[in-house]
C-alpha atoms as a PDB file:
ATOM      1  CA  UNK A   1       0.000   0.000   0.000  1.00  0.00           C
ATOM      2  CA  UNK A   2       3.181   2.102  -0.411  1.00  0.00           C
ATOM      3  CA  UNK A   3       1.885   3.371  -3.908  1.00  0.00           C
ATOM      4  CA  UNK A   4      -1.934   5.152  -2.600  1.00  0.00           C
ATOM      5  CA  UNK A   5      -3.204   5.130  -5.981  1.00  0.00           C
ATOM      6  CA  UNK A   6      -5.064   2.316  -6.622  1.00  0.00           C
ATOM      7  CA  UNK A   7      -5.098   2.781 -10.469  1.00  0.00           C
ATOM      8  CA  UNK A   8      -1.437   3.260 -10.183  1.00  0.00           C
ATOM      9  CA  UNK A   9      -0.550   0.335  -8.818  1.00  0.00           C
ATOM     10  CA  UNK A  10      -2.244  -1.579 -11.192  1.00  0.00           C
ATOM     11  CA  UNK A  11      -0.062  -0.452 -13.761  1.00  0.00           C
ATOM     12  CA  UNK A  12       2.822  -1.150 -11.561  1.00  0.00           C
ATOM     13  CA  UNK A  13       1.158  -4.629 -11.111  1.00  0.00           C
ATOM     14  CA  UNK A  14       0.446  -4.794 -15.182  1.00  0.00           C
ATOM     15  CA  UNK A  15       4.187  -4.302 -15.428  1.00  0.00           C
ATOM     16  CA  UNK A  16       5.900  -6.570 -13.186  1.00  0.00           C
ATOM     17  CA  UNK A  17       3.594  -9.432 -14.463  1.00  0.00           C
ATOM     18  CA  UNK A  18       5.303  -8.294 -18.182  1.00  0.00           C
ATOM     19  CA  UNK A  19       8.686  -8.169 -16.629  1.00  0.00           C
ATOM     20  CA  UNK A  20       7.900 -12.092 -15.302  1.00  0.00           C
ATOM     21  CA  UNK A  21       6.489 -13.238 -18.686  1.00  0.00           C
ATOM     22  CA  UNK A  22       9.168 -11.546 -20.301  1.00  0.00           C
ATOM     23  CA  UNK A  23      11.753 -13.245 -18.039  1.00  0.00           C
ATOM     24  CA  UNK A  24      10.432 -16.765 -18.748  1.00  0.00           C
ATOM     25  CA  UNK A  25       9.907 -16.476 -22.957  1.00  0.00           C
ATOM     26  CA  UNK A  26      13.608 -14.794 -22.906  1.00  0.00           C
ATOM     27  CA  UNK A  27      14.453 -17.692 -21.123  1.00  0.00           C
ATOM     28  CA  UNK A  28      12.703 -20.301 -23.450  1.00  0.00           C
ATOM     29  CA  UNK A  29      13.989 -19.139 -26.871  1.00  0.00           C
ATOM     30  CA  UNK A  30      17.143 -20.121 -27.707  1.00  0.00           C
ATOM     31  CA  UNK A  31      16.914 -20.587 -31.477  1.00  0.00           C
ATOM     32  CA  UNK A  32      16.552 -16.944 -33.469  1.00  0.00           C
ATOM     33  CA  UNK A  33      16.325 -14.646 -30.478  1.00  0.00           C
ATOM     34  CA  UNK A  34      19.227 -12.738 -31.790  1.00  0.00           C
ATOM     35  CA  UNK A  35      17.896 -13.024 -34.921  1.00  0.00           C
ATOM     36  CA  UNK A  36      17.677  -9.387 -37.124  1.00  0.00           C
ATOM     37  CA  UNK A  37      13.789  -8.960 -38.712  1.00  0.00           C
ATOM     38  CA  UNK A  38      12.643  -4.897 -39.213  1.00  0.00           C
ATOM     39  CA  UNK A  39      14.539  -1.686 -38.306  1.00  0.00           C
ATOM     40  CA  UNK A  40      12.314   0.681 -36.044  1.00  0.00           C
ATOM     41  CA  UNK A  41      11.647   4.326 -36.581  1.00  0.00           C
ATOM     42  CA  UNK A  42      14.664   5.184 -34.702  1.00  0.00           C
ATOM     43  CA  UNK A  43      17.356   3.494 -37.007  1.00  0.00           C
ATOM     44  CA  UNK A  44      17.748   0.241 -34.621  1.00  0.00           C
ATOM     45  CA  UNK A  45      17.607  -3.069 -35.325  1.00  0.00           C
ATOM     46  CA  UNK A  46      14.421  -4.813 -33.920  1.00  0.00           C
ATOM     47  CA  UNK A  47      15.304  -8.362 -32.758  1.00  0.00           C
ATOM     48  CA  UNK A  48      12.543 -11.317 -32.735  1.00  0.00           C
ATOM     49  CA  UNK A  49      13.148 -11.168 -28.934  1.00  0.00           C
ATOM     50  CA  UNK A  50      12.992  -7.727 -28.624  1.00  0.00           C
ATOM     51  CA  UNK A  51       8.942  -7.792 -30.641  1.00  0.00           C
ATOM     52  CA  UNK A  52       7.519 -10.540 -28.495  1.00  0.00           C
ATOM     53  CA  UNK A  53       8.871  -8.401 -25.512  1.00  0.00           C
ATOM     54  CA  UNK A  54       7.253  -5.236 -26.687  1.00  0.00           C
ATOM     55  CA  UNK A  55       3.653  -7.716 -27.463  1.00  0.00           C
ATOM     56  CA  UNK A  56       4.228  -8.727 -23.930  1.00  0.00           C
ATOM     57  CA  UNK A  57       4.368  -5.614 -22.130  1.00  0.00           C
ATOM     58  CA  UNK A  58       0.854  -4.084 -24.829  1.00  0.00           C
ATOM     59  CA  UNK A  59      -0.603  -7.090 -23.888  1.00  0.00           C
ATOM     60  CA  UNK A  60      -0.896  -6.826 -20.134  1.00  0.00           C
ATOM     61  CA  UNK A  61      -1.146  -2.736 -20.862  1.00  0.00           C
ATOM     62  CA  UNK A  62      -4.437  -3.266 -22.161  1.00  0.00           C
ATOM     63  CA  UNK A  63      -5.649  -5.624 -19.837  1.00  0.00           C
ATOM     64  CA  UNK A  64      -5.308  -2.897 -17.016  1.00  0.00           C
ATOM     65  CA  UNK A  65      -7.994  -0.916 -17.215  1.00  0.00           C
ATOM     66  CA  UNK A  66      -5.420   2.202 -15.573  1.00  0.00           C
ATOM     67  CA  UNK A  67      -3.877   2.719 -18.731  1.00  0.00           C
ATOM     68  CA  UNK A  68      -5.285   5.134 -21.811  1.00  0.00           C
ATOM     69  CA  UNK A  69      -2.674   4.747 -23.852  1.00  0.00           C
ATOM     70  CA  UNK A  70       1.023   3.220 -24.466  1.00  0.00           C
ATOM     71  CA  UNK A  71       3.940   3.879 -26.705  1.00  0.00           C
ATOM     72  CA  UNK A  72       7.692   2.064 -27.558  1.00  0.00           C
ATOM     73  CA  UNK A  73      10.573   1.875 -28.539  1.00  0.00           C
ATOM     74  CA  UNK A  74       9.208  -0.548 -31.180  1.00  0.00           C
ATOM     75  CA  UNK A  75       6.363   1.027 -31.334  1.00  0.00           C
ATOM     76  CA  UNK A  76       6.822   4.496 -30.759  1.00  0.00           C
ATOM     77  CA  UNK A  77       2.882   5.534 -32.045  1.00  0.00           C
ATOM     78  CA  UNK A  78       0.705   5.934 -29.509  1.00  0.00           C
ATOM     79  CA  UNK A  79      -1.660   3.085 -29.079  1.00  0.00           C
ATOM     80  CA  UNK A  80      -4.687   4.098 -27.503  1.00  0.00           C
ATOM     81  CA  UNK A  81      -5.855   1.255 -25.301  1.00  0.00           C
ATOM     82  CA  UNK A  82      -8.478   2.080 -22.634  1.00  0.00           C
ATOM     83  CA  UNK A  83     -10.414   5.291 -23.069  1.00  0.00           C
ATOM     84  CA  UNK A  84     -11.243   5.361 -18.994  1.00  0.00           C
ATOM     85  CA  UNK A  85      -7.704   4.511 -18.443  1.00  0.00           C
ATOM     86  CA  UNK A  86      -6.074   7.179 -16.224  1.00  0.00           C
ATOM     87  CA  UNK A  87      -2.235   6.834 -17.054  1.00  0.00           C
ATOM     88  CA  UNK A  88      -0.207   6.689 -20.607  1.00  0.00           C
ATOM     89  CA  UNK A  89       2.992   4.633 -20.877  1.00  0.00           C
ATOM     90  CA  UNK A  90       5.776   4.602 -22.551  1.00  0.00           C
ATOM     91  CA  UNK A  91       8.910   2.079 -22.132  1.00  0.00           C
ATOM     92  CA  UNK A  92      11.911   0.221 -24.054  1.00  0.00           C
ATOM     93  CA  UNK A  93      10.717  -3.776 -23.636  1.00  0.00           C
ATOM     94  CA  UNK A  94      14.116  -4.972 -23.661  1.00  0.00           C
ATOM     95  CA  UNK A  95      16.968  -2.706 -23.047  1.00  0.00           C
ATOM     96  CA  UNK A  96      20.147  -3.853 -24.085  1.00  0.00           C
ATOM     97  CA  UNK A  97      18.951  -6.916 -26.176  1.00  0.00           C
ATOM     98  CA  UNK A  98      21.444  -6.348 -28.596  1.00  0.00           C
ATOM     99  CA  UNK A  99      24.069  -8.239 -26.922  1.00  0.00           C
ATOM    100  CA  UNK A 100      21.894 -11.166 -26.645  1.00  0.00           C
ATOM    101  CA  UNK A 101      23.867 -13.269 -29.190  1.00  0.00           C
ATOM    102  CA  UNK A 102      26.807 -12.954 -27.451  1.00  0.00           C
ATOM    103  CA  UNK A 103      24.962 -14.727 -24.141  1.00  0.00           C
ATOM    104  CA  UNK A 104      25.280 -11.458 -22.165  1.00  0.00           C
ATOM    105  CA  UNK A 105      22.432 -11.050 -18.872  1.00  0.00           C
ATOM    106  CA  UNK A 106      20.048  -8.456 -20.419  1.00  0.00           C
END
């Protein structure tokens, strides 16, 4: 009950459960995670993991009711989600995926 907000913490709640399923599919693929497949907006390589990271995190995003509207790094327009929702987001799914072939911790 640190966080008053009720709303708010079911974002933060909506997040750490992405973090979790994030943690467990990065874990699972082991075949083509590294693997190059569209360049973003910003000039970077998107990696397979780094999409299904990104689908992840909107999926549980629109499940919380908290949240009108997300943006990425992969997907940097704004994706309007609940029109109640309270709070927009915006976050990098996987941070430093690019050394993922090289079997660095992300």
């Amino acid at each position: 009950q640190r966080v008053p907000d009720a709303a708010l913490r079911d974002v933060f709640l909506a997040l750490a459960q992405s973090c979790r399923d994030i943690s467990t599919a990065v874990g699972n693929v082991v075949d083509g995670a590294a693997q190059h497949t569209t360049t973003n907006t910003f000039g970077d390589e998107q990696l397979k993991v780094d999409l299904l990271s990104d689908r992840m995190i909107f999926d549980r995003l629109k499940a919380c009711s908290a949240v009108a509207a997300a943006a990425s790094e992969e997907t940097p327009e704004l994706q309007h989600l609940c029109p109640d929702g309270k709070f927009t987001v915006t976050f990098d799914p996987l941070d430093g995926s690019s050394i993922i072939g090289t079997n660095f911790t992300v």
